[in-house]
Protein backbone atom coordinates (compact mmCIF):
# COMPACT_ATOMS: atom_id res chain seq x y z
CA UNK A 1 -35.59 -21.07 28.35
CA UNK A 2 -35.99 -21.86 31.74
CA UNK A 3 -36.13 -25.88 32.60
CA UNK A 4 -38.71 -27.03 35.15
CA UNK A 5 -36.35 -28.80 38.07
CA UNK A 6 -39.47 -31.06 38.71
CA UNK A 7 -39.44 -32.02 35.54
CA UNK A 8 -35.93 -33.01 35.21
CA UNK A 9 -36.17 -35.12 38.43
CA UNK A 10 -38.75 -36.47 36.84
CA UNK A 11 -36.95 -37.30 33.85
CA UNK A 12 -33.95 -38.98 35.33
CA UNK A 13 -36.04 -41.15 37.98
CA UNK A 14 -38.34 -42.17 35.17
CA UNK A 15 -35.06 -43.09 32.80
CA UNK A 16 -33.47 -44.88 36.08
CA UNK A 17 -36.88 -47.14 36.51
CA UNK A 18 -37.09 -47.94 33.09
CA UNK A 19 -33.64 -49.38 32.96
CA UNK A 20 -34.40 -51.09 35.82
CA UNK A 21 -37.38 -52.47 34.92
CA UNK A 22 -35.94 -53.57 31.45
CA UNK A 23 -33.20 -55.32 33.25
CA UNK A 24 -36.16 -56.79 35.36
CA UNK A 25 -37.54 -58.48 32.00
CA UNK A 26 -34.11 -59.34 31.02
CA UNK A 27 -33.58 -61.56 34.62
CA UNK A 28 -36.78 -62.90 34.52
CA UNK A 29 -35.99 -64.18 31.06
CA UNK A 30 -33.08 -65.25 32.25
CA UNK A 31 -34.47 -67.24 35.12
CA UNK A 32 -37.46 -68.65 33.13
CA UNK A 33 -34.65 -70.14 30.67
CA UNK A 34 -31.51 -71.15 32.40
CA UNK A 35 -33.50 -71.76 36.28
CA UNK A 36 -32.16 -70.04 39.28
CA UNK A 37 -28.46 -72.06 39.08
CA UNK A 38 -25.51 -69.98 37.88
CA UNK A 39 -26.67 -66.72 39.41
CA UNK A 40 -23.74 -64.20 39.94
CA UNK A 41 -23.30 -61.65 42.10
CA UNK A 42 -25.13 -58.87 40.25
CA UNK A 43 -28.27 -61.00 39.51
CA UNK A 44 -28.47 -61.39 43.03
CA UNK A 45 -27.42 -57.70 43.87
CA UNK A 46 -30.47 -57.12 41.34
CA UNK A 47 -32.95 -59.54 43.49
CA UNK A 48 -32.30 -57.76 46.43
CA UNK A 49 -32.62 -54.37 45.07
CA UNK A 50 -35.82 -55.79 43.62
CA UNK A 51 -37.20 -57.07 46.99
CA UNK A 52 -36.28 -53.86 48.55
CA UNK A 53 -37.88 -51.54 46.00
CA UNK A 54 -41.19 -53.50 46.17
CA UNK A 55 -41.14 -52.97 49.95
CA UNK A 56 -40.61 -49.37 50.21
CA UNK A 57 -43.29 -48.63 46.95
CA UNK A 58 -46.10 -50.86 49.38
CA UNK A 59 -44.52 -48.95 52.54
CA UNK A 60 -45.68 -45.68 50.54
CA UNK A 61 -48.77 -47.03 49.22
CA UNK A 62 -49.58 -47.70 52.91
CA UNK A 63 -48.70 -44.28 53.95
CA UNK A 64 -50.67 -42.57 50.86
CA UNK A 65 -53.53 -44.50 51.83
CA UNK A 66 -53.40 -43.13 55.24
CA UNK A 67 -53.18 -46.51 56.52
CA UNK A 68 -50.56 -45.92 58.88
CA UNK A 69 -52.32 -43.09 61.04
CA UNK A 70 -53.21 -45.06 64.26
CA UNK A 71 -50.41 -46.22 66.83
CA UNK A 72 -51.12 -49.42 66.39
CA UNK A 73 -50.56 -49.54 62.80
CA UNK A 74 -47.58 -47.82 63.15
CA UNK A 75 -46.09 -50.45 65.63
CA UNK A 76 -46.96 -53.42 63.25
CA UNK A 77 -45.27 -51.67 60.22
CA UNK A 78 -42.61 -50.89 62.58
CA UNK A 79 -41.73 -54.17 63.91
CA UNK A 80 -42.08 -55.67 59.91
CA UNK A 81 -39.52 -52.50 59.03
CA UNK A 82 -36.98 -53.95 61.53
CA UNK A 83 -37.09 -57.02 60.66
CA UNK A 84 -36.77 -56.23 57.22
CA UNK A 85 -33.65 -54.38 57.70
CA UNK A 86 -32.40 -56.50 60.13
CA UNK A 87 -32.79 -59.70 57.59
CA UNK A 88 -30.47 -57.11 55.21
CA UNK A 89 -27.79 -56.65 57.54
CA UNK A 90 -27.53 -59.72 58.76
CA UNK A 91 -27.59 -61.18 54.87
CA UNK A 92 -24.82 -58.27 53.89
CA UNK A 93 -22.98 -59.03 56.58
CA UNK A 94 -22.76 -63.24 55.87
CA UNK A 95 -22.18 -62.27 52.13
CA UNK A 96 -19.39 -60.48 53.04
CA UNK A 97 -17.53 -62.49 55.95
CA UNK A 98 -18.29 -65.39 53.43
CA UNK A 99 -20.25 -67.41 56.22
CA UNK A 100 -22.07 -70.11 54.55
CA UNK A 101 -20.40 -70.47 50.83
CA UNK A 102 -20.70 -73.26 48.72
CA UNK A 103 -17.37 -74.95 47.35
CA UNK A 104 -18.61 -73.90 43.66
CA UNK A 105 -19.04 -70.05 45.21
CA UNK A 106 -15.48 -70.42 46.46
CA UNK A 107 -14.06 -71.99 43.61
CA UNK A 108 -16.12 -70.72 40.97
CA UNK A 109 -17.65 -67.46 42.24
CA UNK A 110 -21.09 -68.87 41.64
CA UNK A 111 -24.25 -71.31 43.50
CA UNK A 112 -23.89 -74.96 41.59
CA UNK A 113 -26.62 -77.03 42.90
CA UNK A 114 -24.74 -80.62 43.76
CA UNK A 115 -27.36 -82.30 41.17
CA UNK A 116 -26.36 -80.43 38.74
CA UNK A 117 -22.50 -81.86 38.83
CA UNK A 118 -23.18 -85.57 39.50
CA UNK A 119 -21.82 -88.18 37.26
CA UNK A 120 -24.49 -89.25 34.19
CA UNK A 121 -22.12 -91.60 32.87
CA UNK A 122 -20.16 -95.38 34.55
CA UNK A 123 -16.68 -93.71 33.43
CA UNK A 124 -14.66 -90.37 35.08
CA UNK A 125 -12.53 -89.74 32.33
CA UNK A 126 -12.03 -86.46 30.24
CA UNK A 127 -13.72 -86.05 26.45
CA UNK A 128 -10.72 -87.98 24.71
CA UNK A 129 -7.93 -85.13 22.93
CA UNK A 130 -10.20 -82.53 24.92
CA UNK A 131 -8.45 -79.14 26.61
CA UNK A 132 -9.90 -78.41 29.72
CA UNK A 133 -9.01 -75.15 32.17
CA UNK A 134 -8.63 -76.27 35.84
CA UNK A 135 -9.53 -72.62 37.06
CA UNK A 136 -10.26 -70.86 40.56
CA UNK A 137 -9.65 -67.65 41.69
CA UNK A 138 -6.46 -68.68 42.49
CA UNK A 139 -5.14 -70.45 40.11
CA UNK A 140 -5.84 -71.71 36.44
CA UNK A 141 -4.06 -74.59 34.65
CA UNK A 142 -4.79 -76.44 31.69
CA UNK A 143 -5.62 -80.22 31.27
CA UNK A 144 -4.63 -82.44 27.89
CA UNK A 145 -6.51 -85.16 27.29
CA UNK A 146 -5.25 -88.03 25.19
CA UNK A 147 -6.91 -90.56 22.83
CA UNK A 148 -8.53 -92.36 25.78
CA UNK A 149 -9.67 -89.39 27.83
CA UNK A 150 -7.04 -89.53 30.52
CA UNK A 151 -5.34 -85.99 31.67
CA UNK A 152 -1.70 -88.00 30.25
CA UNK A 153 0.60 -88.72 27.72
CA UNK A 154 -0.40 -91.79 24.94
CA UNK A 155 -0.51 -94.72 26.11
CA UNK A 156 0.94 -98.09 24.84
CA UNK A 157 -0.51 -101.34 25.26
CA UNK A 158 2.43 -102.69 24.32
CA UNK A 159 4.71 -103.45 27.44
CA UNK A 160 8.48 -103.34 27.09
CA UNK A 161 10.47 -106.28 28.60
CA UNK A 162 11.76 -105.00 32.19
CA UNK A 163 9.14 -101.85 32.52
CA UNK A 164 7.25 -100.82 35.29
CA UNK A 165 4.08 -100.08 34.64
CA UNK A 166 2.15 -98.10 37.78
CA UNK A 167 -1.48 -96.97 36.97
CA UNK A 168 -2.49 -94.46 39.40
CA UNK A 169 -6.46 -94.45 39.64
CA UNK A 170 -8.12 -91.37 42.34
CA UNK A 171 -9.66 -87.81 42.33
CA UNK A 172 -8.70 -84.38 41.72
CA UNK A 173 -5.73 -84.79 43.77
CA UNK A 174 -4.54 -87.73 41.54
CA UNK A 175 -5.63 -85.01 38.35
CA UNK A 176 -3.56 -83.03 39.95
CA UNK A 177 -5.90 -80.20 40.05
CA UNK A 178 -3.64 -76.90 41.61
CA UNK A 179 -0.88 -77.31 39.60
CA UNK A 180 0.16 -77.91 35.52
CA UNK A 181 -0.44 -81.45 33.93
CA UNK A 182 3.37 -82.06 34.29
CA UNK A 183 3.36 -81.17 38.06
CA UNK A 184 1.07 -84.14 39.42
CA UNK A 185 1.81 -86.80 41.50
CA UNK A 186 1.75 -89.15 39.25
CA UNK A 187 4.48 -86.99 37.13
CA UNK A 188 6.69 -86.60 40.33
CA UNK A 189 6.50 -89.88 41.57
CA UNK A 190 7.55 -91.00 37.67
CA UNK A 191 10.59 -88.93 37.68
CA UNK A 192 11.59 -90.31 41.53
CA UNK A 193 11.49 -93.53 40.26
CA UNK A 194 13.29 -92.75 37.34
CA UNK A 195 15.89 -91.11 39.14
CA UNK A 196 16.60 -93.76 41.40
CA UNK A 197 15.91 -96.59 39.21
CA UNK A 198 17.47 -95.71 35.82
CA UNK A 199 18.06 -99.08 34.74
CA UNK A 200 14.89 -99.86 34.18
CA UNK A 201 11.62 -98.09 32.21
CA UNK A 202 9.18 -96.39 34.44
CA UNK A 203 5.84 -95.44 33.28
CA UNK A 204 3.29 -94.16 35.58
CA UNK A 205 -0.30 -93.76 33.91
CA UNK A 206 -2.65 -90.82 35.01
CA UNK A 207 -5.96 -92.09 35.15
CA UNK A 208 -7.25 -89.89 37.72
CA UNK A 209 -10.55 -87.73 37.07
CA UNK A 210 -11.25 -84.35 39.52
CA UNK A 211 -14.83 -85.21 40.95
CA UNK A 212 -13.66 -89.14 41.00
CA UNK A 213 -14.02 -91.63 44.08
CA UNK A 214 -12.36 -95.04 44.68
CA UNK A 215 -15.62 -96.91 43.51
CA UNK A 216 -15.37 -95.19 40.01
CA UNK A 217 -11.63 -95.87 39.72
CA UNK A 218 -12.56 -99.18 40.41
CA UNK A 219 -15.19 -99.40 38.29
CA UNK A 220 -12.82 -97.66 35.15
CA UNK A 221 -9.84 -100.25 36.07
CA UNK A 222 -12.14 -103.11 35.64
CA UNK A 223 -13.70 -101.96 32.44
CA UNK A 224 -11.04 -100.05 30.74
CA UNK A 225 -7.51 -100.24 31.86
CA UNK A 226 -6.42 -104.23 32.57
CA UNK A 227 -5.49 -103.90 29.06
CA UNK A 228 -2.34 -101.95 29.96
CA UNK A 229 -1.08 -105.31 32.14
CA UNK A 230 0.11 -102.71 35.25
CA UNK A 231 2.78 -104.19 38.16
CA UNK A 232 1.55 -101.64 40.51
CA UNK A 233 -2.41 -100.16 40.38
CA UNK A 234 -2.28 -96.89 43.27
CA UNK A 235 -6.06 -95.67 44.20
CA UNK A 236 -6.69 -93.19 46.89
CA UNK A 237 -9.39 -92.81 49.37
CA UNK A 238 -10.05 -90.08 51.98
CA UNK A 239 -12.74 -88.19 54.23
CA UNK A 240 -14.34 -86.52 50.90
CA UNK A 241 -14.28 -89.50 48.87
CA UNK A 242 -16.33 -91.69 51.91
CA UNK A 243 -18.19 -88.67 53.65
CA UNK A 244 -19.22 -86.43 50.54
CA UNK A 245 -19.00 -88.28 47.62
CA UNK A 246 -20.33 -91.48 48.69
CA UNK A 247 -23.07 -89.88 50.35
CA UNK A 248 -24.27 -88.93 46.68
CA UNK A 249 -23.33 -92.24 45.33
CA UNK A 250 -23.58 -94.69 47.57
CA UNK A 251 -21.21 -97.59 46.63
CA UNK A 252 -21.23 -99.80 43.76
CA UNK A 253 -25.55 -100.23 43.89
CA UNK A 254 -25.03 -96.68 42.10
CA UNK A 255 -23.49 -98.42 38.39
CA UNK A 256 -27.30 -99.02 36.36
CA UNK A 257 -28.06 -101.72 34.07
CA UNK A 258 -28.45 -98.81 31.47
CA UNK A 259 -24.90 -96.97 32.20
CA UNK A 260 -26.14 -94.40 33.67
CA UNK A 261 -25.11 -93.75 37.61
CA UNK A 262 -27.83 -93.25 40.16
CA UNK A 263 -27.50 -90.35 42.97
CA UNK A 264 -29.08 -89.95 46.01
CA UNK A 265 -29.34 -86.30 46.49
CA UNK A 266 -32.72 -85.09 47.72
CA UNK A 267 -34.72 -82.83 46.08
CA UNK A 268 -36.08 -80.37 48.48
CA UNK A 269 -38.41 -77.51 47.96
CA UNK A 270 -36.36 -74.92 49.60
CA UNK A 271 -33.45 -75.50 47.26
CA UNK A 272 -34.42 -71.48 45.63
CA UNK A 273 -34.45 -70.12 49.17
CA UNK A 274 -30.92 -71.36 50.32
CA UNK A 275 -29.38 -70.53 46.86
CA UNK A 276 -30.46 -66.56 47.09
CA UNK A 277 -29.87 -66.26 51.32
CA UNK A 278 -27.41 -66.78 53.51
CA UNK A 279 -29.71 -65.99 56.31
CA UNK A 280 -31.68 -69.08 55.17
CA UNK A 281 -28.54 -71.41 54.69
CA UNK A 282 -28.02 -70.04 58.57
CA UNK A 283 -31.02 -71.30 59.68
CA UNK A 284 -31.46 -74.67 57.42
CA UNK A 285 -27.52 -75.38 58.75
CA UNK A 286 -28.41 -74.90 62.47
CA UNK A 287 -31.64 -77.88 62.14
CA UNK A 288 -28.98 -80.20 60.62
CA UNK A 289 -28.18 -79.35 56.82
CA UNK A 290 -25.51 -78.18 54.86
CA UNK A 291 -24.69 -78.01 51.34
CA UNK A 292 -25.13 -81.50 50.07
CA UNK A 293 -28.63 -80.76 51.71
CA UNK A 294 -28.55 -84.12 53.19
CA UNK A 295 -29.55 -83.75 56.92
CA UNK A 296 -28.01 -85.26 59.84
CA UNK A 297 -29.13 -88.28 60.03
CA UNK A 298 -28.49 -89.25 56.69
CA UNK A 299 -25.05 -87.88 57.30
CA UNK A 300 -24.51 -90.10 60.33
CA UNK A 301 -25.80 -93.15 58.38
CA UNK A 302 -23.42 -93.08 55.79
CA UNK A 303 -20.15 -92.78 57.88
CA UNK A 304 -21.06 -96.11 58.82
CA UNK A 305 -22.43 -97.51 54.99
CA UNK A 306 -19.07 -95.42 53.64
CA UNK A 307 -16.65 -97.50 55.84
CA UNK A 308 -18.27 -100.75 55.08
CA UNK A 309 -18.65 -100.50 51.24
CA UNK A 310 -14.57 -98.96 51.41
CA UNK A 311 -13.56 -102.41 52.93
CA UNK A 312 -15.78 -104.50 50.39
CA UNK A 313 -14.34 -102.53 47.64
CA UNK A 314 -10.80 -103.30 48.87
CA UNK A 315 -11.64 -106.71 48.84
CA UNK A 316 -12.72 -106.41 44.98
CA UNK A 317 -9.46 -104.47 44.31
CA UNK A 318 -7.27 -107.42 45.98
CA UNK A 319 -9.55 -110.23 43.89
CA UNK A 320 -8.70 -107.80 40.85
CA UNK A 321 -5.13 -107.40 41.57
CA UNK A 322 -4.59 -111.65 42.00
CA UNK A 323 -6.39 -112.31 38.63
CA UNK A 324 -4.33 -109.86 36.56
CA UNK A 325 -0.86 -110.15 38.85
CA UNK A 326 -0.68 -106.92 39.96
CA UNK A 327 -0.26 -105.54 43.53
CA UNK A 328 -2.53 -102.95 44.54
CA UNK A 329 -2.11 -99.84 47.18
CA UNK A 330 -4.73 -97.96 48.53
CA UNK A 331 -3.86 -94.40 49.75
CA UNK A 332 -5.15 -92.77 52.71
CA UNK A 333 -5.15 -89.30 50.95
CA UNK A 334 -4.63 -86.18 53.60
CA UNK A 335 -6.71 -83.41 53.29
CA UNK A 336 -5.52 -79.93 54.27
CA UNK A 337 -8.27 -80.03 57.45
CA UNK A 338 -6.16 -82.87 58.19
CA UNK A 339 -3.47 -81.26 58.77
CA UNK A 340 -4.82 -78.54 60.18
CA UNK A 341 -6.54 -81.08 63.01
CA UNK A 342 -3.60 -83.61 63.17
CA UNK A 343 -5.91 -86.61 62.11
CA UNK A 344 -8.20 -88.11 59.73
CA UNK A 345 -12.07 -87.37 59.87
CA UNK A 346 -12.55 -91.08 60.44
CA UNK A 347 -11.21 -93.57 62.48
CA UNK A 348 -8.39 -95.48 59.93
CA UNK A 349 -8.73 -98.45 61.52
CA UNK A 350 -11.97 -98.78 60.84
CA UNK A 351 -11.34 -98.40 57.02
CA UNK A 352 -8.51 -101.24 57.07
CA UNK A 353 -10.38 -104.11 59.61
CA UNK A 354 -10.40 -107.23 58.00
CA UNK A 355 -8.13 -105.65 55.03
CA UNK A 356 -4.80 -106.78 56.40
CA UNK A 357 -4.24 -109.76 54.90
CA UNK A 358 -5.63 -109.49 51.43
CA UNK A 359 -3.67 -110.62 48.66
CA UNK A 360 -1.64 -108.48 46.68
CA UNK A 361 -3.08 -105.56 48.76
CA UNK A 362 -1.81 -102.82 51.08
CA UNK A 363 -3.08 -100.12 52.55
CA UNK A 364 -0.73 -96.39 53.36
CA UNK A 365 -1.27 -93.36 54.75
CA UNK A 366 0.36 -90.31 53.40
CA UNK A 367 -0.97 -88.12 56.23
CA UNK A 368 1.51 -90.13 58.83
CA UNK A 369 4.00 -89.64 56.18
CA UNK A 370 3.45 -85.99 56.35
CA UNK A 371 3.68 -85.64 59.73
CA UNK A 372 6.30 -87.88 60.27
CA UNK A 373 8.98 -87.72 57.58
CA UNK A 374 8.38 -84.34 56.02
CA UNK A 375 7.27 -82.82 59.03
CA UNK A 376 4.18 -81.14 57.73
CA UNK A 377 1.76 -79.53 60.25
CA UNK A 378 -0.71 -76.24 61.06
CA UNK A 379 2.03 -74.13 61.04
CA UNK A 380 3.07 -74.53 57.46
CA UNK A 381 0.55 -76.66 55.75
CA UNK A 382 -0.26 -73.25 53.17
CA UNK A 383 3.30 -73.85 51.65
CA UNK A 384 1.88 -77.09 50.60
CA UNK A 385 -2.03 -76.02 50.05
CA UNK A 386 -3.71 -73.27 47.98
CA UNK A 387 -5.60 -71.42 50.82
CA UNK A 388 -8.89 -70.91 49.87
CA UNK A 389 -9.14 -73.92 47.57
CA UNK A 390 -8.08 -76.34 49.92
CA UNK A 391 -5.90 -78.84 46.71
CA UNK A 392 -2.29 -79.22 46.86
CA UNK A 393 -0.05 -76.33 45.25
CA UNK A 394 3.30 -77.88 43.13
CA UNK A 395 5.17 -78.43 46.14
CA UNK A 396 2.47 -80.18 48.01
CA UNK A 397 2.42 -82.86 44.83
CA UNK A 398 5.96 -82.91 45.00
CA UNK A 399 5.12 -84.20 48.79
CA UNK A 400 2.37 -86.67 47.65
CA UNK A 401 5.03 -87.98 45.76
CA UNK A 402 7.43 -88.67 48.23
CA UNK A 403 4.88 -90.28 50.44
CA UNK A 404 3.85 -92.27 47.62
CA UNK A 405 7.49 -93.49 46.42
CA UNK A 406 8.16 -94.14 49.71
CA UNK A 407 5.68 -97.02 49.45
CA UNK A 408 6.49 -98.18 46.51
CA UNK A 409 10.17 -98.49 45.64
CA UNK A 410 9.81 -102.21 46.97
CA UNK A 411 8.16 -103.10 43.59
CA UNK A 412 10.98 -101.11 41.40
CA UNK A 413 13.26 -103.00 43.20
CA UNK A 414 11.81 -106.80 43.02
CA UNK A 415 12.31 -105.33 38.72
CA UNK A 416 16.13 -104.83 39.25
CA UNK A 417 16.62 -107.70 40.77
């Protein structure tokens, strides 16, 4: 029997459109339930395939209809045809020279509205004897919490006669997110003390948090880990921790009577838009936006609130440290644009005026350190750096840890003595 070709075009356009149109209800669904956040790749392939196949049914309605006969008509549809296809090249070709990602599309391979992430909670610390997977596309290591929530060992209040007792309080780079639980700074800089000093016990606490900033650390010491009676308390503070996360934050205004932590990230209309097109991140990031979608201005105002509330926070710190008897070190973390530049994204003498002479309070930059002692620059800042995820690699916290003992032996010594 003889099949009608017609009929099997028919057939397989009408099973295509079906699938697609089930897949339609499915996203929809999808959407109506979860919201637009967490959108991969496909669902967005699947938008724009969407978008596309509504324009050219209309564009054949229109030419069905006869209503593209006259020149003029023609011209108008035209000029809407070319900028149609120009708004698709222009978004394939962003999407694929990765103009315009988010961190959480770099790291994650997905849109994460900054919201979304912020701390609910006063304390940065892991669900206690939780397992958590540090993960990017480039690397994935796994976390260990212990009793307490910290990324560490157990910890004893109990402190032996003669031990050293350093807590280490800062971010991701504390965490030691890049490389395995046993490869962080704080582990390295345990063992270089150890090394060196093997007459007496030293026990460096992890109580780093990724996402943390030096006004949660402080906020966690205060609250949570005086307890542990440390010599030496080490917090770090950088360009992300004033310019990005303290833009969310604020300083310590954002700790609630309630325990919950207030953010200040706006709320904008257009938040839809910019997740779905790059072409619309292009244009929002040219009037003064980007992906914290604070604008300029608000930007520019907080370099100035960041580096005020850093050196009133150092001056809680030193108050802190002369109550319990412990000296406390703030580090001027480097970031890998550091490097890359040759300098911090702020002025570090602004962050230390008026800091100098605190009590039982330092401040040290491991970026000089870098540069100076292990001679780490442009040229081979990647063998210290995953490249796309911009954290420190196992030989790069081998390096924090140098910079770091470097700054610190003084205190192992004063326990020989």
């Amino acid at each position: 029997m003889k099949v009608n070709r017609d009929f099997l075009k028919g057939l397989a356009a009408g099973f295509v459109l079906s699938l697609f149109v089930i897949y339609s209800f499915f996203r929809l669904y999808w959407i109506m339930e979860v919201g637009l956040k967490y959108l991969r790749w496909h669902a967005i392939l699947w938008l724009y395939l969407s978008i596309a196949g509504l324009f050219f049914g209309f564009s054949y309605w229109l030419y069905k209809g006869g209503k593209l006969k006259t020149d003029s008509a023609k011209k108008k549809y035209l000029v809407v045809l070319g900028v149609f296809m120009g708004w698709y090249v222009t978004e394939g070709f962003l999407r694929i020279a990765n103009i315009g990602t988010t961190y959480t599309e770099r790291r994650e391979g997905v849109f994460v509205n900054p919201a979304e992430r912020t701390q609910k909670t006063w304390y940065m610390i892991y669900n206690p004897l939780s397992v958590t997977t540090l993960s990017t596309p480039e690397y994935s290591y796994v976390r260990k919490a212990n009793s307490e929530g910290f990324a560490d060992k157990e910890w004893a209040t109990q402190k032996d006669s003669g031990e050293l007792r350093v807590i280490t309080l800062g971010d991701s780079f504390t965490d030691g997110d890049g490389s395995p639980q046993d490869s962080s700074y704080p582990r390295e800089l345990e063992r270089l003390l150890q090394q060196s000093y093997p007459e007496i016990k030293i026990n460096v606490m992890n109580a780093g948090r990724c996402g943390s900033d030096p006004w949660f650390e402080y906020k966690k010491l205060h609250d949570l880990l005086l307890k542990y009676k440390p010599d030496l308390v080490l917090y770090t503070n950088g360009s992300n921790d004033m310019f990005y996360d303290h833009l969310v934050y604020g300083g310590m205004e954002r700790f609630a009577a309630d325990s919950t932590v207030k953010n200040k990230i706006p709320h904008h209309r257009w938040l839809g838009l910019y997740e779905v097109s790059y072409v619309f991140r292009l244009v929002m990031n040219a009037v003064g936006y980007d992906e914290t979608f604070f604008d300029r201005n608000a930007r520019h105002k907080n370099e100035i609130t960041a580096l005020d509330n850093a050196r009133a926070l150092s001056r809680s710190y030193s108050q802190l440290a002369v109550q319990n008897n412990f000296k406390c070190i703030q580090l001027i973390r480097a970031e890998k644009s550091d490097i890359e530049d040759g300098h911090h994204d702020f002025n570090t003498d602004d962050l230390i005026r008026g800091t100098e002479t605190l009590p039982n309070y330092s401040t040290f930059d491991i970026l000089s350190y870098y540069k100076d002692s292990l001679h780490i620059n442009s040229s081979n800042v990647y063998d210290y750096f995953w490249q796309t995820d911009g954290h420190h690699n196992v030989k790069g916290y081998h390096a924090m840890a140098q910079a770091v003992f470097s700054c610190v032996r003084k205190e192992a010594e004063k326990k020989v003595k």
